[in-house]
Protein backbone atom coordinates (compact mmCIF):
# COMPACT_ATOMS: atom_id res chain seq x y z
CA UNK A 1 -12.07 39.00 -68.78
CA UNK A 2 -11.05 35.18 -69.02
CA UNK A 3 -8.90 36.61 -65.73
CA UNK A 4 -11.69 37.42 -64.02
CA UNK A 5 -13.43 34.92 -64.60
CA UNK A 6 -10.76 32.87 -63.26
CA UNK A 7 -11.17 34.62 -60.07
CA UNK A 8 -14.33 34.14 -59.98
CA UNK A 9 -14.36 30.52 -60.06
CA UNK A 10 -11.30 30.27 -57.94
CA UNK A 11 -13.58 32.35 -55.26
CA UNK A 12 -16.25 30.15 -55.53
CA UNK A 13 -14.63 27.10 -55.30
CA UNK A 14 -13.23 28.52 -52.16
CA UNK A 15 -16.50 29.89 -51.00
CA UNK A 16 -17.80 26.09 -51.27
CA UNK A 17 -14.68 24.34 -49.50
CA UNK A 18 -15.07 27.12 -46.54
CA UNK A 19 -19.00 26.54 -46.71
CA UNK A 20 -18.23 22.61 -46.75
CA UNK A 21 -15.69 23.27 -43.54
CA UNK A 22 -17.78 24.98 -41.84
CA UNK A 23 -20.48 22.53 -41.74
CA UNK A 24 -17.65 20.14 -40.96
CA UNK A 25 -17.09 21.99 -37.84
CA UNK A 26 -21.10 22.51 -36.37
CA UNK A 27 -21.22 18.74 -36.70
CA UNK A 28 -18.21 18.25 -34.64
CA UNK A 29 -19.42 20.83 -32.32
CA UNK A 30 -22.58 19.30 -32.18
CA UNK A 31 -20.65 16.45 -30.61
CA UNK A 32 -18.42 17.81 -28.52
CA UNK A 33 -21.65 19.86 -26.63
CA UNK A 34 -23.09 16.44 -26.60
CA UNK A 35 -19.83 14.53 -25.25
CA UNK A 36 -19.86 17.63 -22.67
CA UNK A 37 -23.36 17.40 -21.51
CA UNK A 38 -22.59 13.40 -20.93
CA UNK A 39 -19.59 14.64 -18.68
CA UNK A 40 -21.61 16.71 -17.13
CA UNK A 41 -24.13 14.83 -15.73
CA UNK A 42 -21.46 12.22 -14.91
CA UNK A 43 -20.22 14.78 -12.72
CA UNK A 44 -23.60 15.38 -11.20
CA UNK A 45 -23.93 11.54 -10.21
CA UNK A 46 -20.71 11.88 -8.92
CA UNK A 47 -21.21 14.92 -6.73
CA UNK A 48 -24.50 13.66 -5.54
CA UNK A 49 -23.12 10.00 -4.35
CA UNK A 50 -20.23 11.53 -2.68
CA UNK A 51 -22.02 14.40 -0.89
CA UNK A 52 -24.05 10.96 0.40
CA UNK A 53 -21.28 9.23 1.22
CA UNK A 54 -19.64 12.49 3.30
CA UNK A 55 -23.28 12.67 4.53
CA UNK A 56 -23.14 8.84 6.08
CA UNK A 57 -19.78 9.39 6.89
CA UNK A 58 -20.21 12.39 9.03
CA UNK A 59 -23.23 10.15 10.82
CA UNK A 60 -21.06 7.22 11.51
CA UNK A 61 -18.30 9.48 13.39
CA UNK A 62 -21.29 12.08 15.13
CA UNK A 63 -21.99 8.75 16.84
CA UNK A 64 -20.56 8.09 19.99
CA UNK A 65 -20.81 4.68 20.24
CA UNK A 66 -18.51 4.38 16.89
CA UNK A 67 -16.14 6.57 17.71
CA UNK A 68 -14.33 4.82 21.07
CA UNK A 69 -12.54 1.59 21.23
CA UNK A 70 -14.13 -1.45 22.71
CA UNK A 71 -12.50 -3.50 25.28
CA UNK A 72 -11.99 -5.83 22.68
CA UNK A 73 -9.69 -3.60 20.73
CA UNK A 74 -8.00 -2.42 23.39
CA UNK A 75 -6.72 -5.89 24.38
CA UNK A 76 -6.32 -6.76 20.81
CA UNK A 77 -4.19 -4.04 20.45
CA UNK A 78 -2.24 -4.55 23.53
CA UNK A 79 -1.66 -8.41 22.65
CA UNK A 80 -0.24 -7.32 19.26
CA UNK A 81 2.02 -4.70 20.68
CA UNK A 82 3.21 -7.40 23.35
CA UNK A 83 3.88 -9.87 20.29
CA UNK A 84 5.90 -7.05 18.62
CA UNK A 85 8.18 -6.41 21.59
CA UNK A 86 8.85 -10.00 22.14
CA UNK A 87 9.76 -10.10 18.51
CA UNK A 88 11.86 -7.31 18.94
CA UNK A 89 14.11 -9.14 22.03
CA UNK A 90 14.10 -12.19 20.09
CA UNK A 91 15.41 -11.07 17.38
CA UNK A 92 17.85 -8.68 19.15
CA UNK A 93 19.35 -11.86 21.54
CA UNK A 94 19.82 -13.66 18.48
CA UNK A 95 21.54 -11.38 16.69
CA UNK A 96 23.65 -11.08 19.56
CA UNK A 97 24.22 -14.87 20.42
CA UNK A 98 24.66 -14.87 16.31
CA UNK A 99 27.59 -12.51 17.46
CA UNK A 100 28.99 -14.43 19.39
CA UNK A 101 29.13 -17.66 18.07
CA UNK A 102 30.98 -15.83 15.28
CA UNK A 103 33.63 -14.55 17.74
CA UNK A 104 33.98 -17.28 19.22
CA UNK A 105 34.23 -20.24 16.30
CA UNK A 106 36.59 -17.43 14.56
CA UNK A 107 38.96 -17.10 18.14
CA UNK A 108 38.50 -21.06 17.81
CA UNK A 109 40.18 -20.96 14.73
CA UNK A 110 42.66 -19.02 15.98
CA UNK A 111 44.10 -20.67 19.23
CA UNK A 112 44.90 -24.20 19.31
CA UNK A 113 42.62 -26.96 19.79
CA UNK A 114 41.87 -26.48 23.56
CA UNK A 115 39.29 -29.53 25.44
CA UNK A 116 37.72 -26.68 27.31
CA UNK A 117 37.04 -23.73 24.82
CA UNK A 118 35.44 -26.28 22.63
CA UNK A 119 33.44 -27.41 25.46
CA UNK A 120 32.13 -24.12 25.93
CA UNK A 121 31.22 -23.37 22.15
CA UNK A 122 29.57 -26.43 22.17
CA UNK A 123 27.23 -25.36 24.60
CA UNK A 124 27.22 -21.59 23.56
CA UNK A 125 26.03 -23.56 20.16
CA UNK A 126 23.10 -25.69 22.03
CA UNK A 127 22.04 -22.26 23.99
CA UNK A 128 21.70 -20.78 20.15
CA UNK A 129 20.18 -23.53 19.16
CA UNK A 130 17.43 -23.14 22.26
CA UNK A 131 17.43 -19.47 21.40
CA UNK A 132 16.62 -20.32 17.60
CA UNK A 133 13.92 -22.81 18.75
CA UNK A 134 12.37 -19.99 21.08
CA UNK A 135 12.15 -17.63 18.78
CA UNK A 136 10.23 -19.84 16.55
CA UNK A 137 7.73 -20.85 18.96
CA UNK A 138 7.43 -16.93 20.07
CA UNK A 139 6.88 -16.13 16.18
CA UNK A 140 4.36 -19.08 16.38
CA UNK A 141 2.44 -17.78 19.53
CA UNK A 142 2.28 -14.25 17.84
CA UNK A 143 0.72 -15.77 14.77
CA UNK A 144 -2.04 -18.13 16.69
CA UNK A 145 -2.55 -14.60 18.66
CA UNK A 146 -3.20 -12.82 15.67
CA UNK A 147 -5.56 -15.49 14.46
CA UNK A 148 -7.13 -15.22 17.74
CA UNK A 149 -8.04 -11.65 17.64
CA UNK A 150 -9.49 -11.75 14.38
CA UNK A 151 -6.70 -11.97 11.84
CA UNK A 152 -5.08 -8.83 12.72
């Protein structure tokens, strides 16, 4: 008897810890539905401002008038593309003069001390030098051209 009785209280003292877990668990469910339903109606917002925002979106570009290029632009555009290709040469004729100077101050070092071929590296060095200063004031007109056209 004292066996089952031991049962007995073993059961209900499970029985009470299950019933005690279980309550646990509606009260966290209880949350979690609540969390969810806070989600969800964050989603709704969200859904509704961005179907208004495809909405305006969709007006801008059904426009006409938004959807070509001024004049403006257009020269903008073909300003900043000019300034780019300019770059571009610059940068390619003084790598190139770079070049040279190299090939020439190292074939300097090479031959003996000759008037003439100094001479000429000499000036090659001042046409560098011109070169260098060019390219500067080119990368200087393409910035005052970009703050002409609006920063672009």
């Amino acid at each position: 008897m004292s066996n089952w009785d031991a049962v007995l209280r073993d059961s209900t003292r499970n029985i009470s810890e299950l019933s005690d877990n279980v309550s646990k668990l509606l009260i966290q469910q209880r949350d979690v539905e609540d969390k969810l339903g806070s989600v969800n109606a964050f989603q709704t917002e969200l859904s509704t401002t961005l179907s208004t925002i495809e909405n305006n979106i969709d007006l801008l570009f059904s426009n006409p008038h938004n959807a070509a290029p001024t004049d403006a632009d257009i020269q903008r555009e073909q300003a900043f593309q000019t300034a780019i290709n300019v770059d571009h040469r610059l940068n390619a004729i003084s790598n190139a003069l770079t070049e040279v100077v190299g090939d020439l101050n190292a074939s300097q070092e090479n031959t003996s001390s000759n008037g003439s071929l100094n001479k000429i590296v000499q000036i090659l060095n001042a046409h560098h030098k011109t070169l260098s200063w060019l390219e500067n004031s080119a990368v200087t007109v393409e910035n005052e051209l970009r703050v002409l056209n609006g920063g672009q």
